[in-house]
Protein backbone atom coordinates (compact mmCIF):
# COMPACT_ATOMS: atom_id res chain seq x y z
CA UNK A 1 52.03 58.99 -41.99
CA UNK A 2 55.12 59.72 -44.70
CA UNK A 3 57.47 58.84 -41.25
CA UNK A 4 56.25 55.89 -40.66
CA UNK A 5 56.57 53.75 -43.90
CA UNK A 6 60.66 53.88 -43.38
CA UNK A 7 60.98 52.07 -40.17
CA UNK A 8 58.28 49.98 -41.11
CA UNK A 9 60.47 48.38 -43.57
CA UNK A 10 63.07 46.83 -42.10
CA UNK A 11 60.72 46.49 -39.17
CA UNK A 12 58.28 43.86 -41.57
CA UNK A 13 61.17 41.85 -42.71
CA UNK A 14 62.59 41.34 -39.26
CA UNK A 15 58.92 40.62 -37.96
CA UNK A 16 58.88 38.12 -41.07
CA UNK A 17 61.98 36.45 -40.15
CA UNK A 18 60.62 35.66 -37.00
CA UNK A 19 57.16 34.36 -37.46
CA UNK A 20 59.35 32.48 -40.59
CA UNK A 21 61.35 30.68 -37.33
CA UNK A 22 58.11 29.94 -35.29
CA UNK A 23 55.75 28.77 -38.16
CA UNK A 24 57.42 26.96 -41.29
CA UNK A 25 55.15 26.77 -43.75
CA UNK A 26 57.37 23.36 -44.87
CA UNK A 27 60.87 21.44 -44.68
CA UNK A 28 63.00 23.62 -46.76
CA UNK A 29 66.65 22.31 -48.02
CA UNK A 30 69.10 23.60 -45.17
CA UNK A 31 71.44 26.40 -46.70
CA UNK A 32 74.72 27.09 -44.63
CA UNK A 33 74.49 30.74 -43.60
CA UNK A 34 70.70 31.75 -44.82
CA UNK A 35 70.30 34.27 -42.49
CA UNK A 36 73.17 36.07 -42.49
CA UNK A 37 73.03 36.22 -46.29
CA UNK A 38 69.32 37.16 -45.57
CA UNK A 39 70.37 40.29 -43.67
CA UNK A 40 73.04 40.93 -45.98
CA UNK A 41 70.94 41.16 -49.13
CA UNK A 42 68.19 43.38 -47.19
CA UNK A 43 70.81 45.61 -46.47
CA UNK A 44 72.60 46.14 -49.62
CA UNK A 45 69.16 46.19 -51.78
CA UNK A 46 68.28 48.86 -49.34
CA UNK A 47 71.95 50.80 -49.62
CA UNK A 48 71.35 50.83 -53.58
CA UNK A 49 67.95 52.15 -53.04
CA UNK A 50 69.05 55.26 -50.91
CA UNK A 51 72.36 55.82 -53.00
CA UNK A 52 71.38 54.80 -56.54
CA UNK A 53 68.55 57.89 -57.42
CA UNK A 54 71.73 60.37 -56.45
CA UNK A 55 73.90 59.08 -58.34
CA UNK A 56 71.38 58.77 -61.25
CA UNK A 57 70.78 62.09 -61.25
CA UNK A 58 74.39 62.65 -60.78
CA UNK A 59 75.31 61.45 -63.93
CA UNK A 60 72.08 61.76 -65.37
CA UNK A 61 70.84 65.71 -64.27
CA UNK A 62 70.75 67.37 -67.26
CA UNK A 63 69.36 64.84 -69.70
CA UNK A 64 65.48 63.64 -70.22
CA UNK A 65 64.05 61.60 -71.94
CA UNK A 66 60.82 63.58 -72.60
CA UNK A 67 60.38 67.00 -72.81
């Protein structure tokens, strides 16, 4: 089941951007390059989750904050 949830991911938001094309909920304001800077912020937000725990513990290893 644990090998599923990670393709699953970016698997929902593309499904989302597509039933987003087909069935608009409204008229929203037109913003020049939404879906690229869609993609774009998926991506990075999912590059800082995958890099950002190493580097946390990293810098961070040794030190607790309980003990």
């Amino acid at each position: 089941m644990e090998d599923v949830i990670g393709p699953l991911i970016p698997l929902t938001f593309a499904f989302m951007l597509v039933v987003e094309r087909i069935f608009r909920a409204k008229d929203s304001p037109k913003i020049r390059w939404w879906l690229v800077k869609g993609i774009l912020g998926f991506v990075f937000l999912g590059v800082m989750n995958a890099t950002l725990p190493a580097v946390m513990l990293a810098l961070f290893g040794d030190h607790t904050l309980l003990k």
